[in-house]
N, C-alpha and C. Protein backbone atom coordinates (compact mmCIF):
# COMPACT_ATOMS: atom_id res chain seq x y z
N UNK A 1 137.14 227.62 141.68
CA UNK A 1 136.08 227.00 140.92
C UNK A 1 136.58 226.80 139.50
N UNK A 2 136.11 225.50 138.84
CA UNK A 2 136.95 225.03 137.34
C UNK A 2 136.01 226.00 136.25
N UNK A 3 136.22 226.14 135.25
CA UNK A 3 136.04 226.39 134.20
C UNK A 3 134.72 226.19 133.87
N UNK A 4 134.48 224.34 133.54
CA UNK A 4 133.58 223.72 133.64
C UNK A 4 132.16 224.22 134.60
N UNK A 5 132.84 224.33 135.54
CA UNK A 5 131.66 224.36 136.73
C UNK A 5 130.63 225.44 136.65
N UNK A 6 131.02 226.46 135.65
CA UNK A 6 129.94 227.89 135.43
C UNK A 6 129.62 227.50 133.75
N UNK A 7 129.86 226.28 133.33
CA UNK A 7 128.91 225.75 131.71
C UNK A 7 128.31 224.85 132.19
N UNK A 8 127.30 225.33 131.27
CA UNK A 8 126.39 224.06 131.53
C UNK A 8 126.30 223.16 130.18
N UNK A 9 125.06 222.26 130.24
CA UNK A 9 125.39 221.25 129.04
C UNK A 9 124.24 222.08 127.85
N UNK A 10 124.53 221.60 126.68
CA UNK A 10 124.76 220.65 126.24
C UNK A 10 126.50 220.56 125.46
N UNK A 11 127.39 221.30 126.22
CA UNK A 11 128.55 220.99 125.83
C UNK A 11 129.04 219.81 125.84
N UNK A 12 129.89 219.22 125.04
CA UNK A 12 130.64 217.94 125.42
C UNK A 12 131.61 217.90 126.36
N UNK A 13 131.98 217.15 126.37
CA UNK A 13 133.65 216.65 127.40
C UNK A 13 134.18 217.05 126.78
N UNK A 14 134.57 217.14 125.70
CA UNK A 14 135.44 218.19 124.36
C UNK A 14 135.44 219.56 124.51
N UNK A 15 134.42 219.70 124.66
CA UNK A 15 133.59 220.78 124.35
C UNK A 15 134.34 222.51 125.56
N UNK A 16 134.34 221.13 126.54
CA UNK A 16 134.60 221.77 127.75
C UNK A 16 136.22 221.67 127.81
N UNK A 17 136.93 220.77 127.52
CA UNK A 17 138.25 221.05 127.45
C UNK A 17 139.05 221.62 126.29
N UNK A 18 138.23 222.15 125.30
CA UNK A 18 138.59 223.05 124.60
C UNK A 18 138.51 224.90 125.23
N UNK A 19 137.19 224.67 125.81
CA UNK A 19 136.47 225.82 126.29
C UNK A 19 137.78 226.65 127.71
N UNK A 20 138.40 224.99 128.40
CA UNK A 20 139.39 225.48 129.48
C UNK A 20 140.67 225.83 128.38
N UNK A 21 141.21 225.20 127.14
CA UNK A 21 142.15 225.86 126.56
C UNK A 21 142.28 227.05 125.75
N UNK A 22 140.98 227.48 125.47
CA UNK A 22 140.68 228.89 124.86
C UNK A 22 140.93 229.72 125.78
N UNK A 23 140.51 229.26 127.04
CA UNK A 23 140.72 230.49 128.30
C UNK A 23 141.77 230.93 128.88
N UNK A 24 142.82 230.10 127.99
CA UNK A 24 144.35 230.76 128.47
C UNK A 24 144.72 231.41 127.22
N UNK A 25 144.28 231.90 126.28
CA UNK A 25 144.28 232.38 125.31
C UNK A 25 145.75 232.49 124.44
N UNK A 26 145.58 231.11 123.94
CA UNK A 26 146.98 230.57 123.29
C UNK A 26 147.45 231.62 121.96
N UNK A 27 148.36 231.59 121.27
CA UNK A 27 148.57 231.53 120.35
C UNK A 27 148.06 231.60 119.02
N UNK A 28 147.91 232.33 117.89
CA UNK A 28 147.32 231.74 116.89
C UNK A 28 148.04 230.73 116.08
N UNK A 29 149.28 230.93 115.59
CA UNK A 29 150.11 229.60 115.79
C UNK A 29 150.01 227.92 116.13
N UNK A 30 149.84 228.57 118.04
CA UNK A 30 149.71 227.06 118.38
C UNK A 30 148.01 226.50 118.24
N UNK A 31 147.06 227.47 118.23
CA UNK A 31 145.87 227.28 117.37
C UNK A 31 145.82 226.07 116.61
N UNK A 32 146.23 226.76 115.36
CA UNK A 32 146.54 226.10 114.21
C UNK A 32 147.66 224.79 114.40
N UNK A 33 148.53 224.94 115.17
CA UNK A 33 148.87 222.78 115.47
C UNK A 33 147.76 222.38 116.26
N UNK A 34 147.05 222.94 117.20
CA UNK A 34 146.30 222.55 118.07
C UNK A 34 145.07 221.65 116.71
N UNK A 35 144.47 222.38 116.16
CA UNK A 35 143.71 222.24 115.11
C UNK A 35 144.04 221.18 114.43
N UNK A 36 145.02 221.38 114.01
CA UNK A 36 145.86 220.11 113.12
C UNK A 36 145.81 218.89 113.69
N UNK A 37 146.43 218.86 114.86
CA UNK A 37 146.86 217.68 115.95
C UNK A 37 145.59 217.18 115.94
N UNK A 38 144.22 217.67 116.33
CA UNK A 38 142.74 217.27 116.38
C UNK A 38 142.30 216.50 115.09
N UNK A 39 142.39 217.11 113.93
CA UNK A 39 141.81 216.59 112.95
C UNK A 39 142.87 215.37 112.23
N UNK A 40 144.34 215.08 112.71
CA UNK A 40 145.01 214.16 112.94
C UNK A 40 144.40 213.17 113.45
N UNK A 41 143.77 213.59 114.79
CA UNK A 41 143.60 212.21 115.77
C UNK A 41 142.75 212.03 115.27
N UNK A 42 141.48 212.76 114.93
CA UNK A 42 139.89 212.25 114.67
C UNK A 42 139.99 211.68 113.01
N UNK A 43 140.88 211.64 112.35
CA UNK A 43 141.51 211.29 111.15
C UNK A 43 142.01 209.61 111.25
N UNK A 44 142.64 209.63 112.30
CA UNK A 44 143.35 208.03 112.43
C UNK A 44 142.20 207.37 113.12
N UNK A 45 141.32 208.00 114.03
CA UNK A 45 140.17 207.14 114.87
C UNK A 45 139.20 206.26 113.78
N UNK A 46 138.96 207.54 112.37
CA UNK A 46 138.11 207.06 111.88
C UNK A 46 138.98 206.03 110.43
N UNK A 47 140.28 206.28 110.53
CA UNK A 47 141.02 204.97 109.26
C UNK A 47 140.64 203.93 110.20
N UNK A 48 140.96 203.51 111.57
CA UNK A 48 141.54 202.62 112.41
C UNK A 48 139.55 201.75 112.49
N UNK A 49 139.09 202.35 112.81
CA UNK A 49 137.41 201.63 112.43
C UNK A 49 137.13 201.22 110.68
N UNK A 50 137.21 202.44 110.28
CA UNK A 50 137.29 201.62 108.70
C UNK A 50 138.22 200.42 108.51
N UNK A 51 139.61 200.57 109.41
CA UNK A 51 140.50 199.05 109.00
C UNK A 51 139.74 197.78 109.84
N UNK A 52 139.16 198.25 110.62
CA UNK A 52 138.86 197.04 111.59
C UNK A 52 137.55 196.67 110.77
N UNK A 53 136.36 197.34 110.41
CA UNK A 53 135.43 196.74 109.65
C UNK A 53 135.79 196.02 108.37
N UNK A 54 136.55 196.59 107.96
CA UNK A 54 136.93 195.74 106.37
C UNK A 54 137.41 194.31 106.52
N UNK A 55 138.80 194.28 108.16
CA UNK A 55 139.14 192.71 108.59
C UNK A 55 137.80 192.11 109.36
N UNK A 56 136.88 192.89 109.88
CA UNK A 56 135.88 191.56 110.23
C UNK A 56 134.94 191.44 109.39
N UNK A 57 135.01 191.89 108.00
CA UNK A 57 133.90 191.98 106.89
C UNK A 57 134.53 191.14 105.48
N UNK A 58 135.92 190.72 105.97
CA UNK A 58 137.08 189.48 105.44
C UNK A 58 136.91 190.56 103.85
N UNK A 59 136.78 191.78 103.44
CA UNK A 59 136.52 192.47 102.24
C UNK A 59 138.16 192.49 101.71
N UNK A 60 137.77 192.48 100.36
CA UNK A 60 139.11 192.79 99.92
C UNK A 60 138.91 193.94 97.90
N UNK A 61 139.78 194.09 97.95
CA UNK A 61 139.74 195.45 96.59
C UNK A 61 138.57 194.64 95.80
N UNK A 62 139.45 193.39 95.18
CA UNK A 62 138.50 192.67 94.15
C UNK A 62 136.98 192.79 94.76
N UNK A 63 137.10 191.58 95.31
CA UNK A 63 135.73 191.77 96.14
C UNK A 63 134.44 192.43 95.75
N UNK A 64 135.24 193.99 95.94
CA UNK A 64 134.12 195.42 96.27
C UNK A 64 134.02 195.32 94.60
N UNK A 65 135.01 195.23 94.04
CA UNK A 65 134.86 195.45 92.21
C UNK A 65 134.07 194.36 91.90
N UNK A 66 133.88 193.27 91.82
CA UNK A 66 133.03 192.20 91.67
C UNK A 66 131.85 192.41 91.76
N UNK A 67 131.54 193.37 93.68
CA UNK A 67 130.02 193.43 93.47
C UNK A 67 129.91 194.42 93.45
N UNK A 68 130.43 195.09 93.20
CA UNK A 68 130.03 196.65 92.02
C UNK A 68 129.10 196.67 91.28
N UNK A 69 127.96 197.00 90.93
CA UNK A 69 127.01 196.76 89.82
C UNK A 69 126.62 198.01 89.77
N UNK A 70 126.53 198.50 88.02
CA UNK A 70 126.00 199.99 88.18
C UNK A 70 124.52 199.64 87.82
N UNK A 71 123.64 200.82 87.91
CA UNK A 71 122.24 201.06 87.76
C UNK A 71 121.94 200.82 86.11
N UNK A 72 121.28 200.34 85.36
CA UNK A 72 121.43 200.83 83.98
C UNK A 72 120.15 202.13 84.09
N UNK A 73 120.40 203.13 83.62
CA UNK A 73 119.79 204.13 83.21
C UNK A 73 119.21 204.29 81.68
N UNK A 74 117.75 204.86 81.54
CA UNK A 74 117.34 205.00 80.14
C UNK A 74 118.16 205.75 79.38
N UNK A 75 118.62 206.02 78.21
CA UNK A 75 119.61 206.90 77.91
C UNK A 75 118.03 207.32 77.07
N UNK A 76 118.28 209.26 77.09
CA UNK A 76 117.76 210.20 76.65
C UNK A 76 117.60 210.31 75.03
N UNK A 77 118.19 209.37 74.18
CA UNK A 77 118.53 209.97 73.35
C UNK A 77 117.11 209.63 72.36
């Protein structure tokens, strides 16, 4: 019987294949690349959507500086 099969939800698919690699009880070491390697990938998932919205949003540096507008605020004085 898998790992999986005695959790129930609301774990993720993640959730659960983390849950089967804890259970071989790695390393603290490889932990820590394990860790790394994760926040790597979930790091490039979220540049790789930010690059793709900016090319179908045709945005560019200027652009964003152009319509930049700050708030004017009352000054206190």
């Amino acid at each position: 019987m898998g790992v999986d099969a005695n959790i129930s939800q609301p774990f993720s698919n993640l959730q659960l294949e983390l849950l089967k690699l804890y259970a071989s009880n790695v390393q603290e070491e490889d932990l820590l690349q394990i860790r790394d390697l994760l926040a790597k990938f979930f790091f490039e998932k979220a540049k790789d959507a930010a690059d793709k919205a900016w090319e179908e949003k045709n945005l560019t540096e200027q652009g964003l500086i152009d319509k930049h507008h700050r708030t004017a605020y009352p000054s206190n004085h």
